[in-house]
Protein backbone atom coordinates (compact mmCIF):
# COMPACT_ATOMS: atom_id res chain seq x y z
CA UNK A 1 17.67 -26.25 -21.18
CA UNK A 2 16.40 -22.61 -22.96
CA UNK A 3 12.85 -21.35 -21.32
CA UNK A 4 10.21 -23.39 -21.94
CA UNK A 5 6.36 -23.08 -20.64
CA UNK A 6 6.94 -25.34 -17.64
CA UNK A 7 10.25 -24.32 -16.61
CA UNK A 8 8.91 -20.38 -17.09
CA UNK A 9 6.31 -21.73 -14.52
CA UNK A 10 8.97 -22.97 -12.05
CA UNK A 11 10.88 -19.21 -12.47
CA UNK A 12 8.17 -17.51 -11.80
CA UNK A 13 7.00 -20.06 -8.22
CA UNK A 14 11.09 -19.34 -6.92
CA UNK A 15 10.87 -15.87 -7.78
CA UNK A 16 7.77 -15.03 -6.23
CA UNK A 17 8.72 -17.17 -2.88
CA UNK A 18 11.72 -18.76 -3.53
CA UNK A 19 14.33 -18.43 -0.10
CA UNK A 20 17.69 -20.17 -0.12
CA UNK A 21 19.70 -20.80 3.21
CA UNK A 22 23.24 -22.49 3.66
CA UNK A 23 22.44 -25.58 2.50
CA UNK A 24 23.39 -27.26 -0.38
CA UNK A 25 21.14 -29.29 -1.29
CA UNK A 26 17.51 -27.81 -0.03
CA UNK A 27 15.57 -25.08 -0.29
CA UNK A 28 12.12 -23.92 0.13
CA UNK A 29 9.28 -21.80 -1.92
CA UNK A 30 6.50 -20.05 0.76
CA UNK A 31 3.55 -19.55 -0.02
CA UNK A 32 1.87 -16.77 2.07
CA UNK A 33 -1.89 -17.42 1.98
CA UNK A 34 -2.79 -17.06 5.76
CA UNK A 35 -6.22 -17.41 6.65
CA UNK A 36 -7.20 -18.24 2.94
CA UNK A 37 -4.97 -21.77 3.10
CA UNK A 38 -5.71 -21.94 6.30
CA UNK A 39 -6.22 -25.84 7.78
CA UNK A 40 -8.05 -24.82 10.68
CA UNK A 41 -10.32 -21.94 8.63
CA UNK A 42 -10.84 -23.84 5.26
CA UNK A 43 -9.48 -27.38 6.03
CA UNK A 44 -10.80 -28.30 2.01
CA UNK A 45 -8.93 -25.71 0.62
CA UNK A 46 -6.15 -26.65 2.21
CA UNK A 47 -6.22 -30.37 1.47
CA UNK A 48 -7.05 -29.06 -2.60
CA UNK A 49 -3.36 -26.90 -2.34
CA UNK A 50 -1.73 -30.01 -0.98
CA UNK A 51 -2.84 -31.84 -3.93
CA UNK A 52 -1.86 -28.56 -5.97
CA UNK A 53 1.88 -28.94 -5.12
CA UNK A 54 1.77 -32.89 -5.22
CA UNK A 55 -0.10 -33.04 -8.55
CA UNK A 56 1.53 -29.96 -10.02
CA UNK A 57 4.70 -28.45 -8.93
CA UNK A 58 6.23 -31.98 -7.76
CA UNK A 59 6.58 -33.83 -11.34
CA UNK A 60 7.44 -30.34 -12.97
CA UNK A 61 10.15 -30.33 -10.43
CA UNK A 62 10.99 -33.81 -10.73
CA UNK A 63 10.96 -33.50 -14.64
CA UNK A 64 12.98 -30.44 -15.33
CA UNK A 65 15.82 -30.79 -11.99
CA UNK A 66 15.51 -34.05 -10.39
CA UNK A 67 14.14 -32.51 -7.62
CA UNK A 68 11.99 -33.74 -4.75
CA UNK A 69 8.82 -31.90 -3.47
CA UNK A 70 7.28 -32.09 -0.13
CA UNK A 71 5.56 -29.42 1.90
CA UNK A 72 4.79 -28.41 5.22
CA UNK A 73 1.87 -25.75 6.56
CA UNK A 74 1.53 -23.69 10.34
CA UNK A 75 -1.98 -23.52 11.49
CA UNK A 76 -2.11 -19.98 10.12
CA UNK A 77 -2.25 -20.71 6.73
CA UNK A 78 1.10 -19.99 5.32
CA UNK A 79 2.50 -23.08 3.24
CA UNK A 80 6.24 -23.89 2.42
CA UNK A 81 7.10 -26.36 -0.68
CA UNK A 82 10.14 -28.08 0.27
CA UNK A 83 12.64 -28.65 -2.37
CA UNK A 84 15.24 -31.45 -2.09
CA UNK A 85 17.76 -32.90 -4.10
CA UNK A 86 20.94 -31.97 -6.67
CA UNK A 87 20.35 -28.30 -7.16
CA UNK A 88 23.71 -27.20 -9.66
CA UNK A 89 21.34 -26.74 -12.57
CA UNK A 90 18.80 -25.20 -11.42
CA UNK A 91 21.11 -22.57 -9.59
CA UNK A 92 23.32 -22.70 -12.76
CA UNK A 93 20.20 -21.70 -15.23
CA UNK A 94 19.76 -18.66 -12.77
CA UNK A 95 22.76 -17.57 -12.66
CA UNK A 96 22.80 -17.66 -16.33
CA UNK A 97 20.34 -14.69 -16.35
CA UNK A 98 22.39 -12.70 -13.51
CA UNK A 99 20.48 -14.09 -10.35
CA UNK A 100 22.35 -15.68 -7.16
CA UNK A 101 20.09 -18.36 -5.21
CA UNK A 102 21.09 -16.70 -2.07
CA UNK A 103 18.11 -15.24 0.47
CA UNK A 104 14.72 -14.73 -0.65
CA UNK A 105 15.08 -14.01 -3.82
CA UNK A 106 12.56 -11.52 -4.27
CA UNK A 107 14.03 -8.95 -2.16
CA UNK A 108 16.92 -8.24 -4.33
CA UNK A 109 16.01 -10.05 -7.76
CA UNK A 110 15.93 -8.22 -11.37
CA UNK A 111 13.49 -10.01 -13.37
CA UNK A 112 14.38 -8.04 -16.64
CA UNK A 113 17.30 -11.09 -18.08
CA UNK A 114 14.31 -13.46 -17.43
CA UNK A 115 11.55 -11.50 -18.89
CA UNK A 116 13.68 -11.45 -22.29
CA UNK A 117 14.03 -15.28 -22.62
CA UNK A 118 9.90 -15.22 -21.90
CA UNK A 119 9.36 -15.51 -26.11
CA UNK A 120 5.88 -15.51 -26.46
CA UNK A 121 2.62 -14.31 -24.64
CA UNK A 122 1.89 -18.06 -23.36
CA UNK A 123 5.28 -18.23 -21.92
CA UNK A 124 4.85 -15.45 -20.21
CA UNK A 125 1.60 -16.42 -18.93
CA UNK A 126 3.47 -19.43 -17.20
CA UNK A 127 5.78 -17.48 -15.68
CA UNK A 128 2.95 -15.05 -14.46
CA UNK A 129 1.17 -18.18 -13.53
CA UNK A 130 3.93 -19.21 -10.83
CA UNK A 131 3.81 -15.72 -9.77
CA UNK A 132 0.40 -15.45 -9.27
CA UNK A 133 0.51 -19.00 -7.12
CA UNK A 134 2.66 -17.71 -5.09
CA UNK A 135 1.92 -14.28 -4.28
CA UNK A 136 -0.96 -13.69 -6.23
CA UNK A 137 -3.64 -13.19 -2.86
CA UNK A 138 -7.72 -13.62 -3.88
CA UNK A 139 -8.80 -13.06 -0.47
CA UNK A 140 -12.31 -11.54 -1.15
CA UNK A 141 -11.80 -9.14 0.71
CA UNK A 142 -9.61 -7.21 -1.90
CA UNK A 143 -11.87 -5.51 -4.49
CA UNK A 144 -12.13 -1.79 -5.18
CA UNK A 145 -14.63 -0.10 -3.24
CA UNK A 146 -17.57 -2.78 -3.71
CA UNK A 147 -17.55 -6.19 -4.72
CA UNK A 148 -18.65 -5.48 -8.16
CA UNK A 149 -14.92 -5.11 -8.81
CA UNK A 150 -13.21 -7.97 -7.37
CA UNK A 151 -9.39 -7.52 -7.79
CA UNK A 152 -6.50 -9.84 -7.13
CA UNK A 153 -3.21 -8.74 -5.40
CA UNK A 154 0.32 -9.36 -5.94
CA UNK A 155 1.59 -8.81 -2.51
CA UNK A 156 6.12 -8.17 -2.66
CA UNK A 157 7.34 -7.79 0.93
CA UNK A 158 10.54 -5.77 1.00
CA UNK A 159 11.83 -2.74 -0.49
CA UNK A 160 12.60 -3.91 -4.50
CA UNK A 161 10.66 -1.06 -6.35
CA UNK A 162 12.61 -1.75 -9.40
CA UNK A 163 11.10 -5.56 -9.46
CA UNK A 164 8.11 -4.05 -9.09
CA UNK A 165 7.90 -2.21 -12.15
CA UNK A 166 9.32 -5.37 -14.08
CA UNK A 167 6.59 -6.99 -13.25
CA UNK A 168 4.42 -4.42 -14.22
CA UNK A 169 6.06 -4.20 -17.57
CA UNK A 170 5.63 -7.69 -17.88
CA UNK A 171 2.16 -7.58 -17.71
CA UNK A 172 1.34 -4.59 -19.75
CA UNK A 173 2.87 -7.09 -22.29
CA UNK A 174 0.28 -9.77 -22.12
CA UNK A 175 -2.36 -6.42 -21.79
CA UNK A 176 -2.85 -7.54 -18.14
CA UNK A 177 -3.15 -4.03 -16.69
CA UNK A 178 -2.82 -3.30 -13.51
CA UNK A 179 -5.29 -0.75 -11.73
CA UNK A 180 -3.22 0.53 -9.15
CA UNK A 181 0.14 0.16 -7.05
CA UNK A 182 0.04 0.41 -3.19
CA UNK A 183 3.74 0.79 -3.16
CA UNK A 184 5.82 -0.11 0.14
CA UNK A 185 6.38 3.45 1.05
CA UNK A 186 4.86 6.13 4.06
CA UNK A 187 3.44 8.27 1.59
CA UNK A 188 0.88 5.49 0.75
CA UNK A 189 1.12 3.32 4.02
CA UNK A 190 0.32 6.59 6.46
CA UNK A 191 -0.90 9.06 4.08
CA UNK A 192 -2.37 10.59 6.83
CA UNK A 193 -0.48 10.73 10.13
CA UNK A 194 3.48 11.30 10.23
CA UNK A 195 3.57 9.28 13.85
CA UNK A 196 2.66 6.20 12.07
CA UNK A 197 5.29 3.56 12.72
CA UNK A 198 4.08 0.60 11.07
CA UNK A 199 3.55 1.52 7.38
CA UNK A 200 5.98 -1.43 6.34
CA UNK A 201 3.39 -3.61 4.54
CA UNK A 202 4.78 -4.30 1.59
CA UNK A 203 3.69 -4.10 -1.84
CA UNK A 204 0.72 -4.54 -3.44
CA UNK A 205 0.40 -4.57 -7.30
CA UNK A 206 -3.61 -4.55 -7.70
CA UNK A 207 -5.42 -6.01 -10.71
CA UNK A 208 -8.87 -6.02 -11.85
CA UNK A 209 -10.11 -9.77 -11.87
CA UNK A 210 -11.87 -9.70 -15.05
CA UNK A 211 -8.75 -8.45 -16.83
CA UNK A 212 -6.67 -11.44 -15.05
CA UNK A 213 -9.07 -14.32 -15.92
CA UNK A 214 -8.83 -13.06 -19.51
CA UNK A 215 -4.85 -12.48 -20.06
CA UNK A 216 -3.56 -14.11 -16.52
CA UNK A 217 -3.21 -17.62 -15.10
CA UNK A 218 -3.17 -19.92 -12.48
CA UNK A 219 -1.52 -23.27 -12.53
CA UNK A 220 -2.99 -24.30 -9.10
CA UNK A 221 -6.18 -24.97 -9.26
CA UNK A 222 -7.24 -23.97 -5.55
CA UNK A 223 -6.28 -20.32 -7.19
CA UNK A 224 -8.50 -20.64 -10.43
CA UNK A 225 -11.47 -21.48 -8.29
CA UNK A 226 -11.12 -18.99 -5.92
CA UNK A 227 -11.11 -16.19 -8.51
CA UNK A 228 -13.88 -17.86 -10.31
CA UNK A 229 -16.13 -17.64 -7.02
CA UNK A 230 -14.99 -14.15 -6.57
CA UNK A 231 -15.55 -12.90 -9.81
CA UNK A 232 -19.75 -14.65 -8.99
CA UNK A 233 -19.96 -11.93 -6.39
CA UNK A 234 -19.32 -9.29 -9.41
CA UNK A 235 -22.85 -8.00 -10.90
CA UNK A 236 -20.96 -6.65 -13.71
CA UNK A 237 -17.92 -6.45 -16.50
CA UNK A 238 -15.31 -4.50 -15.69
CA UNK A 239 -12.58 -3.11 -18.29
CA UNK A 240 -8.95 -2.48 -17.72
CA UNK A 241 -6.84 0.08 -19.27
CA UNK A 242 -3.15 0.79 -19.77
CA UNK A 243 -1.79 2.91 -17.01
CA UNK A 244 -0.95 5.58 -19.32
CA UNK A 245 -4.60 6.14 -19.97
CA UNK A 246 -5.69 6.40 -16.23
CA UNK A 247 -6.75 9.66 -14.49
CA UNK A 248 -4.12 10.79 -11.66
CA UNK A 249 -6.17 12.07 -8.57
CA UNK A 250 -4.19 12.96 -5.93
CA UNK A 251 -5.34 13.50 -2.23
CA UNK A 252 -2.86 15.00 0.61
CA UNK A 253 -0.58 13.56 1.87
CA UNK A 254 1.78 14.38 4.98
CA UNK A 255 5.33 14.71 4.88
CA UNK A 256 6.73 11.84 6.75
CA UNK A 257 10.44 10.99 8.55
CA UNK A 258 10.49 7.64 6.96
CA UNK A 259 10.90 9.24 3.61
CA UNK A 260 14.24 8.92 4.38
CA UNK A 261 14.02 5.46 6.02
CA UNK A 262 17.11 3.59 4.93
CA UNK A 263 15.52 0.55 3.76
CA UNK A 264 14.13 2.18 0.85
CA UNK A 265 16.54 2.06 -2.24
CA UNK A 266 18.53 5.30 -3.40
CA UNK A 267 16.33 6.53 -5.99
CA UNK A 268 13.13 6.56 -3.86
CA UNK A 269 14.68 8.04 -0.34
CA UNK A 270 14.41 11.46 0.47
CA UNK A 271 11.44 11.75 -2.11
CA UNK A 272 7.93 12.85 -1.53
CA UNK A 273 5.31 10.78 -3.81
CA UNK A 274 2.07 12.39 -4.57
CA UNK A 275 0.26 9.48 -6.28
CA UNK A 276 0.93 5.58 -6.62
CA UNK A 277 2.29 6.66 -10.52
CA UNK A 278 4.32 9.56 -9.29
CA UNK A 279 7.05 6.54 -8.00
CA UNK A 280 6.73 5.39 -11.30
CA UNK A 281 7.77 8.29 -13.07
CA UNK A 282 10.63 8.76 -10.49
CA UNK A 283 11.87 4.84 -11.79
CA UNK A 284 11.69 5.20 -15.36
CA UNK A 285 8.77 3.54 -16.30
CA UNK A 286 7.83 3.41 -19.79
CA UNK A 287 4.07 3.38 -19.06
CA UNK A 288 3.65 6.16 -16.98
CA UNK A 289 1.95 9.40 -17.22
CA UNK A 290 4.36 11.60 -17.23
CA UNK A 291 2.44 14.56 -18.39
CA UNK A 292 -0.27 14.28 -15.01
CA UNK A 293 2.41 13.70 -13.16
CA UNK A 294 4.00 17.15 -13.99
CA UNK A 295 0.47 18.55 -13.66
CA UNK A 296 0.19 17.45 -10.18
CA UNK A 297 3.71 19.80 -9.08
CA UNK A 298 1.65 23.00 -10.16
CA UNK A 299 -0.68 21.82 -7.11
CA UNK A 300 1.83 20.71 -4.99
CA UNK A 301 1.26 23.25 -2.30
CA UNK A 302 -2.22 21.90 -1.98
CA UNK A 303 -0.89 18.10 -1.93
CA UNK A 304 1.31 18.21 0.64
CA UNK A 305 0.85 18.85 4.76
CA UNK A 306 4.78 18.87 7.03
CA UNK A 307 2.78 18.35 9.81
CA UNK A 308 -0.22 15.37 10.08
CA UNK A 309 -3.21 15.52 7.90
CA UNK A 310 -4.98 13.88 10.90
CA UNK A 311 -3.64 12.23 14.05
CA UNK A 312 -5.58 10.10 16.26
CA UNK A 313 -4.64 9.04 19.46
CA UNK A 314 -4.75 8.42 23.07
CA UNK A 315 -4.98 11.95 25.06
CA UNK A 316 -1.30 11.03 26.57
CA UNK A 317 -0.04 10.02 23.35
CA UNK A 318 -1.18 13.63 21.70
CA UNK A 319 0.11 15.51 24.30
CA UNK A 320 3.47 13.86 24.33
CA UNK A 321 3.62 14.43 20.36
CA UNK A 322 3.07 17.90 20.97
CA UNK A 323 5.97 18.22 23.77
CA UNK A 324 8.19 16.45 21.84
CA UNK A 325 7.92 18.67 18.62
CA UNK A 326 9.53 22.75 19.26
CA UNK A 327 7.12 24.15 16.98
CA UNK A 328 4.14 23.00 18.51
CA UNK A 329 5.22 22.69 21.65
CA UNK A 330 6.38 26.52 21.58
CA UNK A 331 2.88 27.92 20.18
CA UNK A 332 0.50 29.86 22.37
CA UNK A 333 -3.27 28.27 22.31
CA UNK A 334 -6.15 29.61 23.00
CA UNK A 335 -8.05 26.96 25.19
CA UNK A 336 -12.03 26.85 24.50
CA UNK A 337 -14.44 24.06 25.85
CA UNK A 338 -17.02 23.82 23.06
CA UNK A 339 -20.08 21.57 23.17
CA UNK A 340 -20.42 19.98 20.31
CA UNK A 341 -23.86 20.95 19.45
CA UNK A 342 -22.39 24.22 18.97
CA UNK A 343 -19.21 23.43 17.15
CA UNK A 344 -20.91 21.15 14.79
CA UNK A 345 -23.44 23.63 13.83
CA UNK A 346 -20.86 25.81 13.53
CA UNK A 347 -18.69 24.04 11.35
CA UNK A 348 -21.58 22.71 8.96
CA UNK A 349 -22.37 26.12 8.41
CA UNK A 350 -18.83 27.71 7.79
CA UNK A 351 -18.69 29.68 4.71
CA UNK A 352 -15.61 28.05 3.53
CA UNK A 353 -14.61 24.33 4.47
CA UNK A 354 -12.15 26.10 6.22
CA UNK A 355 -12.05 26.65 9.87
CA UNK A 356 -10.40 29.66 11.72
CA UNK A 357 -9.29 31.06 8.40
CA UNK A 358 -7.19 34.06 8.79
CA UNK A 359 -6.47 34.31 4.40
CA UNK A 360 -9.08 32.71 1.89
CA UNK A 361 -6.52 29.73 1.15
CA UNK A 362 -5.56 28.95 4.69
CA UNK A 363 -6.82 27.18 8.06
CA UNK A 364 -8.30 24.11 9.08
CA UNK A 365 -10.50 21.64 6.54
CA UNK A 366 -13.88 20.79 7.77
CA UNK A 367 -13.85 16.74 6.84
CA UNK A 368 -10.91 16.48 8.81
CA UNK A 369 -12.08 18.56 12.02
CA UNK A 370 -15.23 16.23 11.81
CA UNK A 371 -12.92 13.21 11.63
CA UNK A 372 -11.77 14.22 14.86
CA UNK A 373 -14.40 15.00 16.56
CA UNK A 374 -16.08 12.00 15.86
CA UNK A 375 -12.52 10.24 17.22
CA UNK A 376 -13.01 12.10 20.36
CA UNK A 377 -16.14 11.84 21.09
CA UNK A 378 -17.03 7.87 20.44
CA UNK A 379 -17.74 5.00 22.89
CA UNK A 380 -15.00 2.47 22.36
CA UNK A 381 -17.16 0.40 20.93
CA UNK A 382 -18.35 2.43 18.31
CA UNK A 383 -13.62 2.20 16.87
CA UNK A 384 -12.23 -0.24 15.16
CA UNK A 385 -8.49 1.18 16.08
CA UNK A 386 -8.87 4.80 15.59
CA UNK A 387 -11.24 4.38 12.86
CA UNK A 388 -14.82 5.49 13.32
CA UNK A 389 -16.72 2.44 12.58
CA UNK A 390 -19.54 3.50 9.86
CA UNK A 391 -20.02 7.28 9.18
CA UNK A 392 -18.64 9.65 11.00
CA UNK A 393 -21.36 12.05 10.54
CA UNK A 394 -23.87 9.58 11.72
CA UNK A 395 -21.96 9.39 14.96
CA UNK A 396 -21.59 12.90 16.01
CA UNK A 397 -25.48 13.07 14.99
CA UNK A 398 -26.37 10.31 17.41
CA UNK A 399 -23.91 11.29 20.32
CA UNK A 400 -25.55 14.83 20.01
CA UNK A 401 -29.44 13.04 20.54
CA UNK A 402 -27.78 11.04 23.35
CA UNK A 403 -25.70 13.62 25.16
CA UNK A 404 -26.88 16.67 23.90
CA UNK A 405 -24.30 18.81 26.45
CA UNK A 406 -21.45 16.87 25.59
CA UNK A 407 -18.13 19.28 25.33
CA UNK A 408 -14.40 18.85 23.76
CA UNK A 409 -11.47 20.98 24.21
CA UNK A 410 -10.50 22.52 21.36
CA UNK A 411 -6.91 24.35 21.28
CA UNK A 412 -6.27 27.36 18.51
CA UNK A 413 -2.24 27.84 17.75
CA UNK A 414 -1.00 31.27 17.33
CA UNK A 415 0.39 29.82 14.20
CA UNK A 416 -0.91 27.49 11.62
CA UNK A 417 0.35 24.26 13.66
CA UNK A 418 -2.04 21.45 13.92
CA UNK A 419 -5.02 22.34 15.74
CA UNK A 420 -5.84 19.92 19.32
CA UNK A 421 -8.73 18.59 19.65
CA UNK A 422 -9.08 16.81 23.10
CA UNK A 423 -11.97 14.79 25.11
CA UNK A 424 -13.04 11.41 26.33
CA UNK A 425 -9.55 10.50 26.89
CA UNK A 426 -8.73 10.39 23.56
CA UNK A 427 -7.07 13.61 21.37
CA UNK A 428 -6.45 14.77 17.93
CA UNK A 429 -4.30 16.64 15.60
CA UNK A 430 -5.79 18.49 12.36
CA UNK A 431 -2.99 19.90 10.05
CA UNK A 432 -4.07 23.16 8.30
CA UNK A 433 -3.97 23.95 4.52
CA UNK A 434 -1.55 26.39 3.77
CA UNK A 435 -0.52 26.14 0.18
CA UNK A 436 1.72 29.68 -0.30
CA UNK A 437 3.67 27.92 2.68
CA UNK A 438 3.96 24.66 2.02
CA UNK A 439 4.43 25.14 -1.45
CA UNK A 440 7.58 26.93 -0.61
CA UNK A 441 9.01 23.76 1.14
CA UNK A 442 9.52 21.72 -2.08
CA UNK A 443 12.16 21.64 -4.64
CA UNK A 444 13.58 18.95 -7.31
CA UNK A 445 16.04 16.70 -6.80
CA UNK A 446 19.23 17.95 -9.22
CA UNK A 447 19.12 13.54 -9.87
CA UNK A 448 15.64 13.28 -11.08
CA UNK A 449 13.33 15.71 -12.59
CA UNK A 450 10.54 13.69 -11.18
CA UNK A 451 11.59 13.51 -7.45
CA UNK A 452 10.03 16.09 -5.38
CA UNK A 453 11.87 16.38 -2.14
CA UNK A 454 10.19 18.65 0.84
CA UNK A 455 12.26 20.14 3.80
CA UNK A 456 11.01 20.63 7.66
CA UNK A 457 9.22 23.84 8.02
CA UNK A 458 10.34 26.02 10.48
CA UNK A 459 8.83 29.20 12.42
CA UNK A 460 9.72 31.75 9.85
CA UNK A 461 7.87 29.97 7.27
CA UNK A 462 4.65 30.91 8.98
CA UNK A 463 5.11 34.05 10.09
């Protein structure tokens, strides 16, 4: 049967959850909605997506493949449609555009054979559509900044990059832009903090609401809602654009060993990415700005940090990073107990927002030294983690009222190595800025134009 609107609909529901085991004649499509399907959080929404997969997938299925459709749900909201029956054809029509029904698909998949039987914008709504009710997420809680721009999320576990920008491609066709692209990789996971283990979240292609109700779809109707009582929190309109016309800001970002973790595929390991749209230069992607991109290398010094940005952890925890690493670990510190009043007032007042500057361009940034402090220095009910909860300035302000005498240690490397900041049981690593260093560290990959790759720095460099 060639690609028709429903069928396109069905594509798009396997590919976006579709996992196939060693059975023959069964497999199932999961739906991870968590606390949004949830029985026991939302026990109508859930009973409205049982009647979603009854009333809608089930005679599509039954239509097109003879198959049966049943479900079943866990307690913490993620859903699996059960598929039964004679599967050949549908596992033949796959194949036909170069995909094995083996695994999850998703993890693996090339959507690009697919894409090219999609003939018109509808069709490829449809297909979008069984996307979007699968791994489309309109939790409430994703919106940019405020919740005057709600934002729905395509969440892709796993390391396909390349299916990534498929789909992206895909919907720059229907002019469904998307605003950004957390991708699944340390750089954007723990941005921040090299000692970060758990930056394997998948990921996220984010999309302004507005723009989806207007050139997106839904075929469940739990979904539609949802976005419809999202988009009521909104007080205004907001506009999408084509990635080519966005404006590339990039913030640092530390270099990190997973860069070379060995889940990530070829073409992305051993890179450094210094904005959501510098991986998609690195893949080839026809809509990105390749022009800012290049911009961003002349600042690359600036951009990057080998060591953390900002590290927050237990006292132990710091101290056992430090041992662990010969170039801290080998630096002589000078040891000062500070009160806070003092360093505060001190640091608010620096000339620069640079602290223990030794060259214009070079020492310790101010935001990030507060950071710490404000780590260091807060009651534990006052985290959330190791983030301050509220502003950080606030914090230090009111700790200073309350405990006016209050002190830190605060450790000064011979070198520019992070500077320790220590108290309350709790420490701190700030990375300097050092751009004539650091800027020294990266070269091009002789593969890619695009693919900055940064190696360790070492004593010499910062002598």
């Amino acid at each position: 049967m060639s690609m028709n609107t429903d069928k396109a609909y069905l594509f798009g529901l396997i590919v976006g959850g579709g996992t196939f085991g060693n059975a023959e004649d069964t497999f199932y499509i999961r739906l991870p909605y968590k606390q949004w399907g949830s029985y026991v959080t939302n026990p109508q929404r859930a009973s409205e997506i049982s009647r979603d997969i009854l009333k809608t997938v089930s005679p599509i299925f039954r239509s097109i493949y003879g198959i049966i459709v049943s479900y079943e749900t866990a307690p913490h909201g993620e859903w699996r449609v059960l598929c039964e029956g004679d599967l050949s054809e549908l596992k033949k029509d796959f194949q036909s555009y170069g995909v094995s029904c083996e695994g999850e698909l998703r993890n693996d998949i090339s959507i690009s054979k697919i894409v090219s039987d999609l003939s018109d914008d509808f069709i490829k709504r449809r297909f979008i559509a069984g996307l979007a009710d699968t791994i489309g997420s309109t939790t409430p809680s994703h919106r940019r900044f405020s919740e005057d721009v709600q934002i729905i999320s395509f969440e892709v576990r796993g390391f396909n990059f390349r299916f990534v920008c498929e789909l992206c491609k895909l919907l720059h066709d229907v002019k469904c832009y998307p605003d950004q692209v957390l991708w699944n990789h340390p750089n954007f996971h723990a941005a921040s903090n090299p000692y970060y283990t758990s930056w394997n979240k998948g990921t996220k292609v984010r999309i302004i609401l507005d723009q989806y109700a207007e050139f997106g779809a839904f075929a469940f109707k739990t979904k539609a809602e949802s976005t419809q009582q999202n988009l009521s929190l909104q007080q205004q309109t907001n506009i999408a654009s084509p990635c080519s016309e966005h404006e590339v800001r990039a913030t640092k970002s530390c270099v990190h060993p997973a860069e070379n973790d060995r889940r990530l595929p070829d073409y992305i390991g051993g890179g450094h990415y210094l904005h959501n749209r510098h991986v998609c230069a690195v893949i080839g992607c026809e809509h990105a700005p390749y022009s800012k991109i290049e911009l961003l290398f002349s600042e690359v010094g600036e951009l990057i940090n080998p060591f953390p940005v900002l590290c927050k952890d237990t006292h132990q925890r710091i101290e056992a990073i430090i041992a662990t690493d010969s170039l801290m670990a080998n630096r002589e510190y000078s040891v000062m107990n500070v009160r806070v009043h003092t360093f505060f007032a001190w640091a608010q007042n620096a000339e620069s927002s640079l602290l223990f500057s030794t060259i214009p361009e070079a020492g310790y940034p101010v935001t990030e030294v507060l950071h710490a402090l404000a780590y260091v220095i807060a009651d534990k009910s006052e985290l959330k983690g190791v983030r301050v909860k509220g502003s950080y300035l606030e914090l230090i302000k009111r700790h200073l009222v309350e405990k006016r005498d209050i002190t830190v240690e605060i450790r000064k490397p011979d070198l520019l190595t992070p500077l320790v900041i220590i108290g309350n049981g709790r420490g701190a690593l700030v990375g300097a800025l050092n751009p004539s260093v650091y800027k020294n560290l990266v070269s091009i990959s002789p593969e890619n134009m695009y693919k900055l790759i940064v190696r360790k720095v070492v004593e010499s460099d910062l002598r």
